[in-house]
N, C-alpha and C. Protein backbone atom coordinates (compact mmCIF):
# COMPACT_ATOMS: atom_id res chain seq x y z
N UNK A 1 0.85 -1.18 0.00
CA UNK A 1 0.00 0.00 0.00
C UNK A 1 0.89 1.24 0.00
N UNK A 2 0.70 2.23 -0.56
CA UNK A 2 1.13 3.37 -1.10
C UNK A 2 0.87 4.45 0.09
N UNK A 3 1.78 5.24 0.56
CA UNK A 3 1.80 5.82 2.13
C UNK A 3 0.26 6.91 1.33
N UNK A 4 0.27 7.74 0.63
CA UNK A 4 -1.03 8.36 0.36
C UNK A 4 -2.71 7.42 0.19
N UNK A 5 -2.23 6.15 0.26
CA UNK A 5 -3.74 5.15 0.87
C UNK A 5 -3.25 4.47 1.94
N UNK A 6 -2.50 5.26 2.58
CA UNK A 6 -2.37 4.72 3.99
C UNK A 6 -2.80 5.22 4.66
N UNK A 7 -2.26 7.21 4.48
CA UNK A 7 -2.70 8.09 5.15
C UNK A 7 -4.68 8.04 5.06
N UNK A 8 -5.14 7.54 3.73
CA UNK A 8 -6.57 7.94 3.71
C UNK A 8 -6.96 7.01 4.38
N UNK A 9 -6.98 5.81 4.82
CA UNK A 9 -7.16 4.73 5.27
C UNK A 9 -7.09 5.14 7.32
N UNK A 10 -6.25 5.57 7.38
CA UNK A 10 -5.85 6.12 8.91
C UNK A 10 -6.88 6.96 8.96
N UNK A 11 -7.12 7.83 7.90
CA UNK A 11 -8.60 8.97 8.47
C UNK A 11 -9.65 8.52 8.34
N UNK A 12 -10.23 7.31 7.04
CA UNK A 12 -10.96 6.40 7.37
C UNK A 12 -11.49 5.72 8.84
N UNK A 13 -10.48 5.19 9.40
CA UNK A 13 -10.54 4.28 10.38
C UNK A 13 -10.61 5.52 11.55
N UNK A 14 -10.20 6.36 12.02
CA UNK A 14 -10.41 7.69 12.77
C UNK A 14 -11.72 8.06 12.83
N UNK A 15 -11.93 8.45 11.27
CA UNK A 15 -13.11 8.53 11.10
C UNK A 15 -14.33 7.86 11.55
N UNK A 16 -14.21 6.62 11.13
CA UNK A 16 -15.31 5.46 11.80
C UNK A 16 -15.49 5.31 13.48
N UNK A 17 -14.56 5.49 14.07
CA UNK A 17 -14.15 5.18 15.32
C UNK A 17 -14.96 6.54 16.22
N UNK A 18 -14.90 7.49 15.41
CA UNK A 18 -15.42 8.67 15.94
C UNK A 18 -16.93 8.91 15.96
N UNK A 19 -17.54 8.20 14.46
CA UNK A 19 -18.88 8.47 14.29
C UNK A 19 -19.65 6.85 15.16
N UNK A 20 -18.86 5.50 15.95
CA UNK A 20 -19.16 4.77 16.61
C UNK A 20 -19.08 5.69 17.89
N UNK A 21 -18.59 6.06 18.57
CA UNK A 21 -18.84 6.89 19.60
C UNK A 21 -20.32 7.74 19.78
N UNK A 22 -20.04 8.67 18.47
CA UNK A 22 -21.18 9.83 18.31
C UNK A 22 -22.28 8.73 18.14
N UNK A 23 -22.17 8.00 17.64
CA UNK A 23 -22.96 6.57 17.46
C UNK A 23 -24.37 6.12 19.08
N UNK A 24 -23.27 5.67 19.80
CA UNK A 24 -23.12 5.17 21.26
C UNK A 24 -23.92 6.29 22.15
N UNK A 25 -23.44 7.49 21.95
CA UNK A 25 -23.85 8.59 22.71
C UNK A 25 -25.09 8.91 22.04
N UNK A 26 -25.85 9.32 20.73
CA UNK A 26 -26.84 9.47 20.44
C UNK A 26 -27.74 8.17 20.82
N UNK A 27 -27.38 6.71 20.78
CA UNK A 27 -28.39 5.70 21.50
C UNK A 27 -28.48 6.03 22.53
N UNK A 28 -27.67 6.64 23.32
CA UNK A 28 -27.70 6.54 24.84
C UNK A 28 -28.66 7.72 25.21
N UNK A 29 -28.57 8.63 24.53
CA UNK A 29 -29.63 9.85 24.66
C UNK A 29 -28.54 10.89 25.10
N UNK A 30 -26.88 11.14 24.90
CA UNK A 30 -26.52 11.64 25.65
C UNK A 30 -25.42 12.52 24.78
N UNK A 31 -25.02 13.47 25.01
CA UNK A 31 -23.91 14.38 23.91
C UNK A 31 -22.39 14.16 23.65
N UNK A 32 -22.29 13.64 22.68
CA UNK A 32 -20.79 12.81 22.85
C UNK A 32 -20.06 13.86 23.63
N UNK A 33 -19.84 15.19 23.42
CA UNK A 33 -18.04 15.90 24.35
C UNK A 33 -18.49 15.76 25.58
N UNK A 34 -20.04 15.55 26.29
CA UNK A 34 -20.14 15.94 27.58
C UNK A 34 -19.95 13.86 28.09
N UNK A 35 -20.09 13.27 27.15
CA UNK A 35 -19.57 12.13 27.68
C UNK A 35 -17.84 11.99 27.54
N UNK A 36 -17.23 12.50 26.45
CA UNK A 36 -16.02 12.26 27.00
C UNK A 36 -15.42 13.05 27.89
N UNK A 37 -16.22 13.90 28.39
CA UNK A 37 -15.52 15.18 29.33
C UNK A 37 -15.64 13.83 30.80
N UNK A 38 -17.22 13.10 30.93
CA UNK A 38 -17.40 12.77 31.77
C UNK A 38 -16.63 11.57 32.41
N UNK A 39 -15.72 10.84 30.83
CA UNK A 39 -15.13 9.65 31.04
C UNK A 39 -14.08 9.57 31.47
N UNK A 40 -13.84 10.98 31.21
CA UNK A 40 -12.08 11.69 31.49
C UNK A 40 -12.15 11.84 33.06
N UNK A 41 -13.04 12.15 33.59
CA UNK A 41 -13.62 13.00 34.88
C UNK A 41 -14.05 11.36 35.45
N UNK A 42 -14.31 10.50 35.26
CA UNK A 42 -14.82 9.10 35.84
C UNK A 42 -13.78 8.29 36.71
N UNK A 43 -12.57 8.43 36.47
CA UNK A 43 -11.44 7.46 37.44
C UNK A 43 -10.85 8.67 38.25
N UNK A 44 -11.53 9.85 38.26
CA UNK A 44 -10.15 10.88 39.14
C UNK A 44 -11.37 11.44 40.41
N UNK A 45 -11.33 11.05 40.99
CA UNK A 45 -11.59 11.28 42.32
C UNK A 45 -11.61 12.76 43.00
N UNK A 46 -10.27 13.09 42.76
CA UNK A 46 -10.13 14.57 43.27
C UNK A 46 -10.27 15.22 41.77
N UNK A 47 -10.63 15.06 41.15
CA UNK A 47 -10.71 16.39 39.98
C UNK A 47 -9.61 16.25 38.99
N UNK A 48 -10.24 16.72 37.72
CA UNK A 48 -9.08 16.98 36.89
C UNK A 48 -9.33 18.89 36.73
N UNK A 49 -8.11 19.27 36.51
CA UNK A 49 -8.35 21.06 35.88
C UNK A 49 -8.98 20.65 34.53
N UNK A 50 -9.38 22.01 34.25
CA UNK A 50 -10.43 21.95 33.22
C UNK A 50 -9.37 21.88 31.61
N UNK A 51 -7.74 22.57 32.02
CA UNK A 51 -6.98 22.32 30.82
C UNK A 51 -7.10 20.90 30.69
N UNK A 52 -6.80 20.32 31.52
CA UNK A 52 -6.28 18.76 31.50
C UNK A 52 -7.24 18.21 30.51
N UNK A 53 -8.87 18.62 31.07
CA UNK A 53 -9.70 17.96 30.46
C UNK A 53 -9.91 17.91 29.07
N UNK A 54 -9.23 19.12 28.71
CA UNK A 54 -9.59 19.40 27.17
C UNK A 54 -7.89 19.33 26.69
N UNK A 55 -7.07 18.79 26.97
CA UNK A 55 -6.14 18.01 26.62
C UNK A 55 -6.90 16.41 26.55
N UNK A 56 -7.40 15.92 27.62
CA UNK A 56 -7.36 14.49 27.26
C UNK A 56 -8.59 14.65 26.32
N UNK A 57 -9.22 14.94 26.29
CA UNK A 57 -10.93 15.04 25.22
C UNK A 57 -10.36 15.94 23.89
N UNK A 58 -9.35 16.12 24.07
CA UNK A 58 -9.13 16.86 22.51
C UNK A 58 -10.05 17.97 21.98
N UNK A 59 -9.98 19.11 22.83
CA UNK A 59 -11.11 20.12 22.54
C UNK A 59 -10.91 21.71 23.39
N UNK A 60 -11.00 22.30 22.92
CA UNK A 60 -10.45 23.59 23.02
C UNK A 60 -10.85 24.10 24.06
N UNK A 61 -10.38 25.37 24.64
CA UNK A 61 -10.35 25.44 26.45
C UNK A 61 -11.87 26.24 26.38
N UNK A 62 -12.64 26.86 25.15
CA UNK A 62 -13.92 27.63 24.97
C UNK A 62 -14.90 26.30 25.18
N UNK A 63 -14.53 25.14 24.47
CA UNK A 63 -15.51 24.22 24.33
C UNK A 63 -15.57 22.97 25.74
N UNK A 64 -14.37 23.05 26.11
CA UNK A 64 -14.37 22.70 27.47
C UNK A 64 -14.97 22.96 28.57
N UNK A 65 -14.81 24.46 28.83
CA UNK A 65 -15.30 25.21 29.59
C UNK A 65 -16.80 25.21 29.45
N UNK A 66 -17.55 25.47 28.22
CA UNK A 66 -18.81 25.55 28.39
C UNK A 66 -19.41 24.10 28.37
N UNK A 67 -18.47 23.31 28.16
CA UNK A 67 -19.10 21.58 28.27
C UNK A 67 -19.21 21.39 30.07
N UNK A 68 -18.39 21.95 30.50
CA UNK A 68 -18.11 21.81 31.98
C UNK A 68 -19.12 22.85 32.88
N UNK A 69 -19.57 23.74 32.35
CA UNK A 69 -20.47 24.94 32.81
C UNK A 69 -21.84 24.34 32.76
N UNK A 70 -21.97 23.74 31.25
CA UNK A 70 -23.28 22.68 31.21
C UNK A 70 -23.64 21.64 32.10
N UNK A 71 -22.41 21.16 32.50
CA UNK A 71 -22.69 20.00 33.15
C UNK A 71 -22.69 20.10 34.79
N UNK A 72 -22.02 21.46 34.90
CA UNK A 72 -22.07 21.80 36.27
C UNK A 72 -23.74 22.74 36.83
N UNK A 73 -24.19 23.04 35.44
CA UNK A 73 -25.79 23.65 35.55
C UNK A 73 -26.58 22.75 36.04
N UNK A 74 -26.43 21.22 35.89
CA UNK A 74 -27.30 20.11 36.09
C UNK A 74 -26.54 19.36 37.63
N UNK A 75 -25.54 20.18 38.15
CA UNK A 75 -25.51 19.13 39.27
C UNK A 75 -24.62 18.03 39.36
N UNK A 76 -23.97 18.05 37.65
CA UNK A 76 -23.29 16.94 37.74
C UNK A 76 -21.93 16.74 37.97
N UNK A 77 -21.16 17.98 38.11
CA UNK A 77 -19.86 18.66 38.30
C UNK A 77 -19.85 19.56 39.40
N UNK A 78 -18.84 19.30 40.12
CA UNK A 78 -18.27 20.63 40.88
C UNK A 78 -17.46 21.27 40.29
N UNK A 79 -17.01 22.23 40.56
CA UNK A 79 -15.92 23.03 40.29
C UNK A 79 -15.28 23.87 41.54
N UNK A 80 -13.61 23.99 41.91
CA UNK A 80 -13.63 24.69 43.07
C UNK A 80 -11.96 25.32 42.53
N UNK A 81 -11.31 26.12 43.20
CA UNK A 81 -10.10 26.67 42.63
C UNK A 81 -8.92 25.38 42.98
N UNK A 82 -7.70 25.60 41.91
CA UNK A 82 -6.62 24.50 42.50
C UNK A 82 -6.28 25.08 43.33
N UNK A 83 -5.73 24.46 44.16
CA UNK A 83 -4.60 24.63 45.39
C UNK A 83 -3.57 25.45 44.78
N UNK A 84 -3.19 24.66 43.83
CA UNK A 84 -1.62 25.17 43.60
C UNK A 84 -1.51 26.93 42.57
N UNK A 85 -2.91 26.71 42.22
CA UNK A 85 -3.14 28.11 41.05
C UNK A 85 -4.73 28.13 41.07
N UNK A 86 -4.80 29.19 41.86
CA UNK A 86 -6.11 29.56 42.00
C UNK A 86 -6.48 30.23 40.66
N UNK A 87 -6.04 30.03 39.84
CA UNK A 87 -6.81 31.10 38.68
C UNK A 87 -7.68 29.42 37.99
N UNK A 88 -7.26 28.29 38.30
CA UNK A 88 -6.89 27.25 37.37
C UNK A 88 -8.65 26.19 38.30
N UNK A 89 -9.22 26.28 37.67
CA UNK A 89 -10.87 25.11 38.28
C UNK A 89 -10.52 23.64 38.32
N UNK A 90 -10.80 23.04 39.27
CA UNK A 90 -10.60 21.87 39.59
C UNK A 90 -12.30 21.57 39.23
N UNK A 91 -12.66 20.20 38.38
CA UNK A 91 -13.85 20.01 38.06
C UNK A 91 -14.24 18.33 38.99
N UNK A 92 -14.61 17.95 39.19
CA UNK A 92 -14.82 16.85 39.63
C UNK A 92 -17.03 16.53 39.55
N UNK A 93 -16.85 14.90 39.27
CA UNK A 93 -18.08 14.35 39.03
C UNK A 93 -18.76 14.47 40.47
N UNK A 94 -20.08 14.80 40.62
CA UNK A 94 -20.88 14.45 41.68
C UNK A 94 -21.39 13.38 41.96
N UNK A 95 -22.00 12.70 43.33
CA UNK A 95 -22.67 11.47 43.57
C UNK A 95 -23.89 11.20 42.25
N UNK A 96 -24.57 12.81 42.24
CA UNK A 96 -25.69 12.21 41.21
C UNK A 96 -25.21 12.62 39.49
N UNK A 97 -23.94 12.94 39.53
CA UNK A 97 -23.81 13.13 37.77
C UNK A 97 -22.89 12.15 37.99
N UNK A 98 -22.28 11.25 39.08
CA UNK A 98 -22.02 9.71 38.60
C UNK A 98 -22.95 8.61 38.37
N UNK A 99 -23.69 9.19 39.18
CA UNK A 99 -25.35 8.12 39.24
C UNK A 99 -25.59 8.29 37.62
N UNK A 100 -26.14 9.44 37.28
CA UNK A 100 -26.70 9.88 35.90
C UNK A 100 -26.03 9.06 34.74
N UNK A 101 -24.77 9.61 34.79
CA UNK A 101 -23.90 8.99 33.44
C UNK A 101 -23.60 6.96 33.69
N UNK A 102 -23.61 7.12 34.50
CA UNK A 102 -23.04 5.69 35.10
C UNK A 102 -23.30 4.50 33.68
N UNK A 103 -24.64 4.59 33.41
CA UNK A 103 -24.87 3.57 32.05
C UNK A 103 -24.34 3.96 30.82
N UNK A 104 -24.44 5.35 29.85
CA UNK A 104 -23.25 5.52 28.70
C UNK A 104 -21.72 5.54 29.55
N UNK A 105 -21.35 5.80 30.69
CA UNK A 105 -20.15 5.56 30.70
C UNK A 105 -19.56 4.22 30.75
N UNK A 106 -20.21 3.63 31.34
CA UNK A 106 -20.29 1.67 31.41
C UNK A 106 -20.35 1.04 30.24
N UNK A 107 -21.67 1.70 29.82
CA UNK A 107 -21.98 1.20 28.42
C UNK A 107 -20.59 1.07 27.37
N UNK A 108 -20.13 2.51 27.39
CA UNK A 108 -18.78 2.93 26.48
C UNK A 108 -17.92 2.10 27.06
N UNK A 109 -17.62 1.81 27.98
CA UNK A 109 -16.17 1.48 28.23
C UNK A 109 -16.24 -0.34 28.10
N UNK A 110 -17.66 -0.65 28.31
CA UNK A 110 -18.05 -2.49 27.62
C UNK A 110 -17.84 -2.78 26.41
N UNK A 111 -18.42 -1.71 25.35
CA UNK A 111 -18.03 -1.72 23.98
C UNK A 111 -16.61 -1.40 24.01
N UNK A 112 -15.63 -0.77 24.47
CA UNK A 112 -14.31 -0.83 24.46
C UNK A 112 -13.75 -2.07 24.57
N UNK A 113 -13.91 -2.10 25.73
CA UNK A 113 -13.50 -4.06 25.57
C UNK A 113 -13.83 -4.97 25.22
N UNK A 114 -15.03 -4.74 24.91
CA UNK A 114 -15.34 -6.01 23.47
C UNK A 114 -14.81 -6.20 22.10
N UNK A 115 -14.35 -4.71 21.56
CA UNK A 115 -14.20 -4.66 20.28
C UNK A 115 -12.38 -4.57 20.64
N UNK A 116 -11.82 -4.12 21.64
CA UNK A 116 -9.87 -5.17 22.28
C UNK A 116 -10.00 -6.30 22.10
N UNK A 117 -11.37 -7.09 22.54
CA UNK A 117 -11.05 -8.76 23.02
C UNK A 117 -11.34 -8.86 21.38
N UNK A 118 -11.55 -8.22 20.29
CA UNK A 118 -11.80 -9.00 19.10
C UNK A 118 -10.62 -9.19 18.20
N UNK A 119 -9.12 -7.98 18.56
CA UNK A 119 -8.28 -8.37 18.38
C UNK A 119 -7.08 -9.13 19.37
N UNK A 120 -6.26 -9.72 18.07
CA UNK A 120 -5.52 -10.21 18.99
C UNK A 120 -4.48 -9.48 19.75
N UNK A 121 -3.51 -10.32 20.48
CA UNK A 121 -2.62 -9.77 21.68
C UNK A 121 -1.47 -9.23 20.47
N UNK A 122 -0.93 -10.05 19.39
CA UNK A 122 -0.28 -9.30 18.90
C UNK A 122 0.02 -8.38 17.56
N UNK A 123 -1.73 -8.22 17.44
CA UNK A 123 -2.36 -7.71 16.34
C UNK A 123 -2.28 -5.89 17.05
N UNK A 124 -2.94 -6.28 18.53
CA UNK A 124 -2.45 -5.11 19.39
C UNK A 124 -1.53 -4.15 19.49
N UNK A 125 0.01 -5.12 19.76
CA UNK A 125 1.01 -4.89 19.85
C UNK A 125 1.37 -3.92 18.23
N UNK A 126 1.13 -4.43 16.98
CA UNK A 126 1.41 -3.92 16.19
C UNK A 126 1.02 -2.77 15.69
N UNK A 127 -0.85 -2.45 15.95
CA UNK A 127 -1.61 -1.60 15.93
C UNK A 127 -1.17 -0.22 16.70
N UNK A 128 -1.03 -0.32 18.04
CA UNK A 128 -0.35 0.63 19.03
C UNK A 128 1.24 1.14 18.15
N UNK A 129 1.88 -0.14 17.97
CA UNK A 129 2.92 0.52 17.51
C UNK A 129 3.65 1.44 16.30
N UNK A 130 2.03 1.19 15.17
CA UNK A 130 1.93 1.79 14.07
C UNK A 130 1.28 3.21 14.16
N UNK A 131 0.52 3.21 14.97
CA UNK A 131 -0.57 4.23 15.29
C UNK A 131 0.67 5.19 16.13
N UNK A 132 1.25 5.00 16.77
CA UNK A 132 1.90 5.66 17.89
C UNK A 132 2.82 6.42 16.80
N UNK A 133 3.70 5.40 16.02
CA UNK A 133 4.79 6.37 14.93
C UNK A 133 4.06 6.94 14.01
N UNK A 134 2.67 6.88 13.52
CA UNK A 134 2.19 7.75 12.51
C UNK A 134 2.31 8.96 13.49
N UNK A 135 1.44 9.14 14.38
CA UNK A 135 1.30 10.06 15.24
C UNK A 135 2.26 10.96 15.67
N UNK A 136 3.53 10.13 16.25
CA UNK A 136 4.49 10.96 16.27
C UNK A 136 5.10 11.76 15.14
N UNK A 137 5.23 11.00 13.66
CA UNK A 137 5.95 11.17 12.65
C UNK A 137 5.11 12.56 12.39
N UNK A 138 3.70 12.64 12.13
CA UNK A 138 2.82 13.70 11.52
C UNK A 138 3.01 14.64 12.94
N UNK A 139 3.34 15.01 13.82
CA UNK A 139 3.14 15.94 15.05
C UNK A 139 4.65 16.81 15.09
N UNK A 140 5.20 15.57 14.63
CA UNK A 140 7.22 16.38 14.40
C UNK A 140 6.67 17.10 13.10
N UNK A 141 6.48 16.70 11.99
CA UNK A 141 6.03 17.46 10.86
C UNK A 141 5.39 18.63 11.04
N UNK A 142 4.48 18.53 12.21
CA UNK A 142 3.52 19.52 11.92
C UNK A 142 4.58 20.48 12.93
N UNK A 143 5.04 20.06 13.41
CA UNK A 143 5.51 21.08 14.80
C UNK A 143 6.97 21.95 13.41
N UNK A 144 7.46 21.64 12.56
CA UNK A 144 8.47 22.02 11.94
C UNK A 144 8.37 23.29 11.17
């Protein structure tokens, strides 16, 4: 394969992977960024800052912020200053916006591991390791 149907093939498969999500979240009744804000926000206990969040969710600190403002309108977020930089919001999930999300976030993360367990261990290994040097290779490029 020819690296220009490789590259289309990589946005292909990006592609698909993205509209299975948006997929998941419209069955679920629920808005894909405010579920990945919520999935990001699901294993951290004490809070993530709101940069962090829109580092790991891939989404800009305007669209963050008002994903996090939304979700803190309903109860389902706190927000309080960091310790270390009070200019900087610590967001964290509530008892009832863990209650709330609890089934698309479950839901999502079952379909995650169903569609791992469909490849293999070193189909894995190769996948990660292809994906990782495209990534890097196009990010040095872009950074040049």
């Amino acid at each position: 394969m020819r690296p220009e149907e490789f590259s289309k093939e990589m946005w292909n498969c990006w592609r698909d992977i993205s509209f299975a999500y948006s997929s998941l979240a419209r069955k679920m009744g629920v808005d894909t960024s405010e579920l990945y804000v919520v999935d990001a926000l699901w294993d951290e206990d004490e809070g993530l800052s709101q940069r962090t969040i829109c580092e790991r969710c891939d989404m800009g600190k305007q669209t963050g912020g008002a994903i996090c403002k939304r979700l803190g309108a309903r109860d389902f977020v706190t927000a309080h200053p960091s310790e270390a930089d009070k200019r900087e919001r610590i967001m964290a999930l509530t008892d009832e916006g863990r209650e709330w999300w609890s089934q698309p976030v479950e839901r999502m993360r079952e379909l995650e591991v169903k569609a791992a367990e469909s490849i293999t261990a070193e189909e894995i290994g190769v996948f990660i390791k292809v994906v990782e040097q495209y990534a890097k290779t196009f990010q040095e490029e872009v950074q040049r």
